[in-house]
N, C-alpha and C. Protein backbone atom coordinates (compact mmCIF):
# COMPACT_ATOMS: atom_id res chain seq x y z
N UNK A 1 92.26 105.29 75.55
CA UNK A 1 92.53 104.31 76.58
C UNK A 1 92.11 102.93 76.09
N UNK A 2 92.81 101.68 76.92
CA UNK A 2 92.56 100.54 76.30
C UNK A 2 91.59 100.16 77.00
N UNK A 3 90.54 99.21 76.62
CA UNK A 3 89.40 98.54 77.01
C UNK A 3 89.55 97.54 77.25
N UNK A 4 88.40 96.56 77.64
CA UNK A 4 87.93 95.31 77.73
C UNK A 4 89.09 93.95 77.48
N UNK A 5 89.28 93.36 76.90
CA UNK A 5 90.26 92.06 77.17
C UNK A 5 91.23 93.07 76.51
N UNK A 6 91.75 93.56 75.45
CA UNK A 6 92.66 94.07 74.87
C UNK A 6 93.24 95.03 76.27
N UNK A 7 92.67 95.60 77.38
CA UNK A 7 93.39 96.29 78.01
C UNK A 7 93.57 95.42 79.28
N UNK A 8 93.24 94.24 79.43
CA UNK A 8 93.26 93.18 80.16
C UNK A 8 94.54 92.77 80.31
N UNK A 9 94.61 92.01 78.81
CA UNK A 9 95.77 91.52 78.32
C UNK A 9 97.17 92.02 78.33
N UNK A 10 96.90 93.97 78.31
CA UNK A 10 98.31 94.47 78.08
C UNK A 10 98.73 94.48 79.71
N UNK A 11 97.89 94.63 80.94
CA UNK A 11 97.65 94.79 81.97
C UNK A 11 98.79 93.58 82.43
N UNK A 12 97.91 92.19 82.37
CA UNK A 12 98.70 91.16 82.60
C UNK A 12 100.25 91.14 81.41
N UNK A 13 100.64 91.77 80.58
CA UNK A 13 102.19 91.54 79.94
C UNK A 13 102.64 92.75 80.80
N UNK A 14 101.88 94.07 81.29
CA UNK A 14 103.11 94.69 81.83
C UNK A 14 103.24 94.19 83.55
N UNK A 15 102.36 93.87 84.36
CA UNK A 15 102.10 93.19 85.56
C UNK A 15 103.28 92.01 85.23
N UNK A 16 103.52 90.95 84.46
CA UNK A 16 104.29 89.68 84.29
C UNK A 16 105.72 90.63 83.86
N UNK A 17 105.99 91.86 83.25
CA UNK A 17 107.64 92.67 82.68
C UNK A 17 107.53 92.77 84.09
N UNK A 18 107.28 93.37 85.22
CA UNK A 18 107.56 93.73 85.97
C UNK A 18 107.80 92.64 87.28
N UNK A 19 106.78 91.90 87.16
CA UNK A 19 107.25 90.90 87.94
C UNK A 19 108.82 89.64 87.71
N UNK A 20 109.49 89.74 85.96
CA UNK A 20 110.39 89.47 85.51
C UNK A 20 111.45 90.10 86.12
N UNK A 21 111.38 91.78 86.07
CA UNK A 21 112.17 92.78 86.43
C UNK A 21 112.26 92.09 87.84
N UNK A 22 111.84 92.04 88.94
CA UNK A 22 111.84 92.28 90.01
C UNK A 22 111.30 93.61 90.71
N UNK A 23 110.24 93.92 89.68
CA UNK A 23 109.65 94.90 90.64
C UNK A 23 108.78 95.13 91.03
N UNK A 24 108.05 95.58 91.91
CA UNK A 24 106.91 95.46 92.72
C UNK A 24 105.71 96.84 92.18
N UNK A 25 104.63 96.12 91.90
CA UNK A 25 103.26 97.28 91.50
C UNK A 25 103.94 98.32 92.41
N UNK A 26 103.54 98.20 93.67
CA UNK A 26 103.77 99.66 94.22
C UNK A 26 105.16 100.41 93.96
N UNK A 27 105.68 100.06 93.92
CA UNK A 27 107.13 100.47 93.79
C UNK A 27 106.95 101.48 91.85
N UNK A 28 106.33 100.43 91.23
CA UNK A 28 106.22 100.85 89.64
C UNK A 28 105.06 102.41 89.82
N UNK A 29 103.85 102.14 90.57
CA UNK A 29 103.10 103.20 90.71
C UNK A 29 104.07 103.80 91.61
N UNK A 30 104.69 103.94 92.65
CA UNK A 30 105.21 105.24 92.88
C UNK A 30 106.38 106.10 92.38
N UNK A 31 106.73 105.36 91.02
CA UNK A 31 107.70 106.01 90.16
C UNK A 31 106.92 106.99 89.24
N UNK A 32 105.79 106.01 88.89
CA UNK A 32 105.05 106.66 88.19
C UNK A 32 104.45 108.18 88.51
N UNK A 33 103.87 108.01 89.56
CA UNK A 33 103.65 109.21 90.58
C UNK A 33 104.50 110.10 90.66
N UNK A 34 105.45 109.40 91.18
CA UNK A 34 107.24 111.22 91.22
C UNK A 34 107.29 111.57 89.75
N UNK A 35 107.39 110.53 88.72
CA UNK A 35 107.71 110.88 87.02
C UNK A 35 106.12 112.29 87.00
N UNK A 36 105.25 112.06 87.60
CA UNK A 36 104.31 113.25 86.90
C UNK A 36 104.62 114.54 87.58
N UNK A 37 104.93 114.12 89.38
CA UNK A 37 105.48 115.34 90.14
C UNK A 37 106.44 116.15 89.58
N UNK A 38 107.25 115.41 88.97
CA UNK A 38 108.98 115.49 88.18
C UNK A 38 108.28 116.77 87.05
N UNK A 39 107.34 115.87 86.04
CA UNK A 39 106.74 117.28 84.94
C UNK A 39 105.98 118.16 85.04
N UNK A 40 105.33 117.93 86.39
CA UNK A 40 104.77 119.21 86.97
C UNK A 40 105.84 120.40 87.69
N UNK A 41 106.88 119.89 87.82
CA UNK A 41 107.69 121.26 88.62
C UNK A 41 108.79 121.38 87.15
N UNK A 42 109.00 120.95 86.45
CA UNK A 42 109.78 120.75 85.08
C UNK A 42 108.75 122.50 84.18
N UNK A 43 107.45 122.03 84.30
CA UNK A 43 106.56 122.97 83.45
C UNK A 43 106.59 123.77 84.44
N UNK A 44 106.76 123.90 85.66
CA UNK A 44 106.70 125.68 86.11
C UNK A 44 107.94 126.12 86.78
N UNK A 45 108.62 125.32 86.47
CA UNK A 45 110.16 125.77 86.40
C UNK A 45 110.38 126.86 84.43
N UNK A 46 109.91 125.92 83.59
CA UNK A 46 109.76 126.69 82.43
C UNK A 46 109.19 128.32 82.20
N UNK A 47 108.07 127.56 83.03
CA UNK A 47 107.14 128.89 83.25
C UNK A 47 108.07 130.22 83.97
N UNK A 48 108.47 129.88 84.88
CA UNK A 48 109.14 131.06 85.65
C UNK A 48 110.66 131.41 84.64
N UNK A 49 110.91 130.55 83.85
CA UNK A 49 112.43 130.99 83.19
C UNK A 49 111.66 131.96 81.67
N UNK A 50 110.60 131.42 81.21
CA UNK A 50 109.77 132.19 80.32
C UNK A 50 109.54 133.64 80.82
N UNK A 51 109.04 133.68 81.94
CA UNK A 51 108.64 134.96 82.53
C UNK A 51 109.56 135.62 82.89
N UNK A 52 111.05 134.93 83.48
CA UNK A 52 111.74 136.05 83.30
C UNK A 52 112.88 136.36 82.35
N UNK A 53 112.74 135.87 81.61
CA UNK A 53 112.99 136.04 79.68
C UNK A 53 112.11 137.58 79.25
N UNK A 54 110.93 137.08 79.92
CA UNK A 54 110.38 138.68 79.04
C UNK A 54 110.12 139.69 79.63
N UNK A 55 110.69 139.59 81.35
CA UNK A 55 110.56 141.12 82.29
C UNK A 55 112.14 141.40 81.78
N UNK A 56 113.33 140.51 81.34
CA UNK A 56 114.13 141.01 81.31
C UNK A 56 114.80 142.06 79.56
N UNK A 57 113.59 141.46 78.50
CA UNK A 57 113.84 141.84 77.40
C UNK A 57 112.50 143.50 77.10
C-alpha cells in the first residue's frame, strides 16, 4: 500500500481523473464495491461449476 505524501499525491491525481471524468467519489466507491460483489459471486459461481465437474466425472 501507498504511504505518506506519495499516497497523498496519487489520491489527489485519481480524486482530480475523476473529477475531469465527471464523476463523483461516491458514485466511483460504489462501483468499486459491486466490482468486488461481482468477484465474489464470479469465485463461487466457479466453485459450484468445479464441484460439479467432479460429482459428474
Amino acid at each position: 500500500m501507498l504511504e505518506g505524501e506519495v499516497a497523498d499525491a496519487f489520491e489527489r491525481f485519481v480524486l482530480q481523473l475523476l473529477s475531469d471524468q465527471g464523476v463523483e467519489v461516491g458514485e466511483f466507491a460504489a462501483a468499486l464495491k459491486a466490482l468486488g460483489k461481482l468477484r465474489e459471486t464470479l469465485a463461487e459461481l466457479q466453485q459450484l461449476l468445479d464441484w460439479a465437474a467432479r460429482a459428474a466425472s
